[in-house]
C-alpha atoms as a PDB file:
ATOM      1  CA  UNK A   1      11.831  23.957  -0.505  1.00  0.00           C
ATOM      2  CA  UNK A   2      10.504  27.203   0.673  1.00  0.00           C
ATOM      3  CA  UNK A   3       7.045  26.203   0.535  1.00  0.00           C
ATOM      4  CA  UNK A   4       8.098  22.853   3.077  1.00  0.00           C
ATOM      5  CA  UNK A   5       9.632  24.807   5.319  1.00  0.00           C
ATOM      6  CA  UNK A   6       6.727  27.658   5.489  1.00  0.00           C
ATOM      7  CA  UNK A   7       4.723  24.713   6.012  1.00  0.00           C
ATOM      8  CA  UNK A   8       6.623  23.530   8.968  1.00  0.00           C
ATOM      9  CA  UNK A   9       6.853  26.397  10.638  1.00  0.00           C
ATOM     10  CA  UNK A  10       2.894  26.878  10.478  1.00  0.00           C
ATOM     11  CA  UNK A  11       2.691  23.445  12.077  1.00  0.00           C
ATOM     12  CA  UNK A  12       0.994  22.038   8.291  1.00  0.00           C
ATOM     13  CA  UNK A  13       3.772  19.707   7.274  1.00  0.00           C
ATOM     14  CA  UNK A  14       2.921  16.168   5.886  1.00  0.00           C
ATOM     15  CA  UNK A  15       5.250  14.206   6.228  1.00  0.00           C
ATOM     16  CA  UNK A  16       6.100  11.610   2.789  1.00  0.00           C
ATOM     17  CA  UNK A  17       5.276   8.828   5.049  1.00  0.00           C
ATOM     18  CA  UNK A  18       1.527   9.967   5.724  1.00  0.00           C
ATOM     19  CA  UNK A  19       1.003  10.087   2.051  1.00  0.00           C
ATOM     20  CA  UNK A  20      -0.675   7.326   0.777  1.00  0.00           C
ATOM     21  CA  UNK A  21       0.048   5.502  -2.695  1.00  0.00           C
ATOM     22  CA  UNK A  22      -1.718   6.049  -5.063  1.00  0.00           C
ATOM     23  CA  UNK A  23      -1.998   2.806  -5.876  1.00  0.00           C
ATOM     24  CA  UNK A  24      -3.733   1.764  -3.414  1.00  0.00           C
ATOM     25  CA  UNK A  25      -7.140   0.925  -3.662  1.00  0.00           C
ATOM     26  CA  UNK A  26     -10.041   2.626  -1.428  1.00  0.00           C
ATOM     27  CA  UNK A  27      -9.917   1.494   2.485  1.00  0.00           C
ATOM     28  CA  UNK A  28     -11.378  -1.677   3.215  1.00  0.00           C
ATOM     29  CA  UNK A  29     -11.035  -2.987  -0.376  1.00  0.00           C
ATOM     30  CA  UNK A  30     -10.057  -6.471  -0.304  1.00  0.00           C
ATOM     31  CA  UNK A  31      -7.839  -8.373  -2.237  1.00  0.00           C
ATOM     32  CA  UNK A  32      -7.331 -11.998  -3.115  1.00  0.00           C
ATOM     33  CA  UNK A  33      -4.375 -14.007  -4.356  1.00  0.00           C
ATOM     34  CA  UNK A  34      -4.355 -17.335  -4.872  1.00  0.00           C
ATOM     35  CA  UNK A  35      -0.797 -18.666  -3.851  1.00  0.00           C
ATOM     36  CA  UNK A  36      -0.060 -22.594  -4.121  1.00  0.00           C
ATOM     37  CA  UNK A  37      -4.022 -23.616  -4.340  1.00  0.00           C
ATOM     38  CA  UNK A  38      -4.614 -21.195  -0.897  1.00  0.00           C
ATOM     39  CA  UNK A  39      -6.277 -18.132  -1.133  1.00  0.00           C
ATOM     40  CA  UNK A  40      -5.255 -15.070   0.496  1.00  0.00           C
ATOM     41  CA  UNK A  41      -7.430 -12.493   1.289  1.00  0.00           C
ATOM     42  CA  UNK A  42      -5.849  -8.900   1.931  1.00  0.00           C
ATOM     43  CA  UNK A  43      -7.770  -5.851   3.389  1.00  0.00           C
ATOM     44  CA  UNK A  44      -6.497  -2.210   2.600  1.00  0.00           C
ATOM     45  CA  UNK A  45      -6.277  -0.040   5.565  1.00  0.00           C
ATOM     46  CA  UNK A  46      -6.145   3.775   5.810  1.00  0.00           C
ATOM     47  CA  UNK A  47      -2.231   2.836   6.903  1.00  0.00           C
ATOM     48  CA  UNK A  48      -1.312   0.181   5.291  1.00  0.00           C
ATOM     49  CA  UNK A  49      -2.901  -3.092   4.603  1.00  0.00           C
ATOM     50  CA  UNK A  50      -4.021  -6.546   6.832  1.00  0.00           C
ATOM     51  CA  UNK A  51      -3.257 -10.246   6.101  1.00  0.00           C
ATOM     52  CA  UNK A  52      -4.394 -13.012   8.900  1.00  0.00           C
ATOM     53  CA  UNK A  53      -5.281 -10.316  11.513  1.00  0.00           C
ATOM     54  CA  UNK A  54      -1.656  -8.510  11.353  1.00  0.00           C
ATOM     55  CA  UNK A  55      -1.157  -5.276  10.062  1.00  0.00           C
ATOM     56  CA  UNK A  56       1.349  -4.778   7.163  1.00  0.00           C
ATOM     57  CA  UNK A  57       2.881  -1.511   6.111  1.00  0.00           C
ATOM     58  CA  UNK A  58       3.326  -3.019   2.627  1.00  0.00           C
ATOM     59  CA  UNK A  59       2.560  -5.325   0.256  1.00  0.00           C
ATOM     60  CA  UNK A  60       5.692  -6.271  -0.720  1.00  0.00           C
ATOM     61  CA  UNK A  61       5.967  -7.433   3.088  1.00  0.00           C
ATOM     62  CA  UNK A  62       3.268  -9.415   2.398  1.00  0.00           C
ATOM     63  CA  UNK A  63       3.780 -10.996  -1.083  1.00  0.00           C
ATOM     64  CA  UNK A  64       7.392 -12.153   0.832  1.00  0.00           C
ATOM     65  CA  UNK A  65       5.541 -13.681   3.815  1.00  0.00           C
ATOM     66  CA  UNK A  66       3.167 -15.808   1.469  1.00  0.00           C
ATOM     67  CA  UNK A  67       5.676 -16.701  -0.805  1.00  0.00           C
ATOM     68  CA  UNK A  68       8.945 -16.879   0.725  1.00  0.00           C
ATOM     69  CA  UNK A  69      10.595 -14.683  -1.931  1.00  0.00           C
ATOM     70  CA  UNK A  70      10.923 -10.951  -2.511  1.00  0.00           C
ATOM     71  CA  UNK A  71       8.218  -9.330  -4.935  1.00  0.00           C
ATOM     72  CA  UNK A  72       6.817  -5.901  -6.086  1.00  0.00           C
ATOM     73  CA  UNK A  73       3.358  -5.989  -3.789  1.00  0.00           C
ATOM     74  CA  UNK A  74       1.639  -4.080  -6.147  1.00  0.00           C
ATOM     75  CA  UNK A  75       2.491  -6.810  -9.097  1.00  0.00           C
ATOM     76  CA  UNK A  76       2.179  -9.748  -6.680  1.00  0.00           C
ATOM     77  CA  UNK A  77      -1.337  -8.535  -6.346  1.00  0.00           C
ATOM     78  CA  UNK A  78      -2.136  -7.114 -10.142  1.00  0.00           C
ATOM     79  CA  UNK A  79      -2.385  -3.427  -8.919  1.00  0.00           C
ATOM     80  CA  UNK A  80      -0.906  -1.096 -11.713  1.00  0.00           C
ATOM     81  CA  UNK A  81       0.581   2.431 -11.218  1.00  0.00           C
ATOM     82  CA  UNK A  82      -2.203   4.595 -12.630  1.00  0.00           C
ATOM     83  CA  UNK A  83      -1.606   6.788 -15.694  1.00  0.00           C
ATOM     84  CA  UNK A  84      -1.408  10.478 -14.998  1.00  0.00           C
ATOM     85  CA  UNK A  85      -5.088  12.083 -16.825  1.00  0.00           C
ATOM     86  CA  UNK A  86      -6.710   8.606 -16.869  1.00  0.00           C
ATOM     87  CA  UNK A  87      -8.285   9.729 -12.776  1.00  0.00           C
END
């Protein structure tokens, strides 16, 4: 707590939101999904990801937009949470 607010006060706070997942694959990766015979091409951004030429903060935003229902983005996709040691 200390440390966060040393780091505010020197103007070197990063904020949880600026953080990106580690999940994520590497900018500019793409991904594809197949939904209902179409296939749906995704691009990872520094800030979040692109579908169709509109920017998405999540995946999960867009895994509801393609199918109409609420999903994990990362499993809608096949992206796994990466076991700690295995970098």
């Amino acid at each position: 707590m200390l440390g966060l607010l040393a780091d505010e006060v020197g103007g070197t706070l990063t904020r949880k939101s600026q953080i990106a997942d580690p999940r994520n694959p590497v900018v500019d990766t793409k991904l594809i999904r197949e939904w209902n015979e179409v296939e749906h091409t995704i691009t990872v951004l520094r800030d979040g990801f692109e579908w169709q030429g509109r920017p998405y903060k999540s995946l999960s935003a867009i895994a509801r937009a393609i199918t109409g229902t609420r999903w994990n983005g990362y499993r809608f996709f096949g992206l796994r949470e990466r076991k700690r040691g295995s970098d």
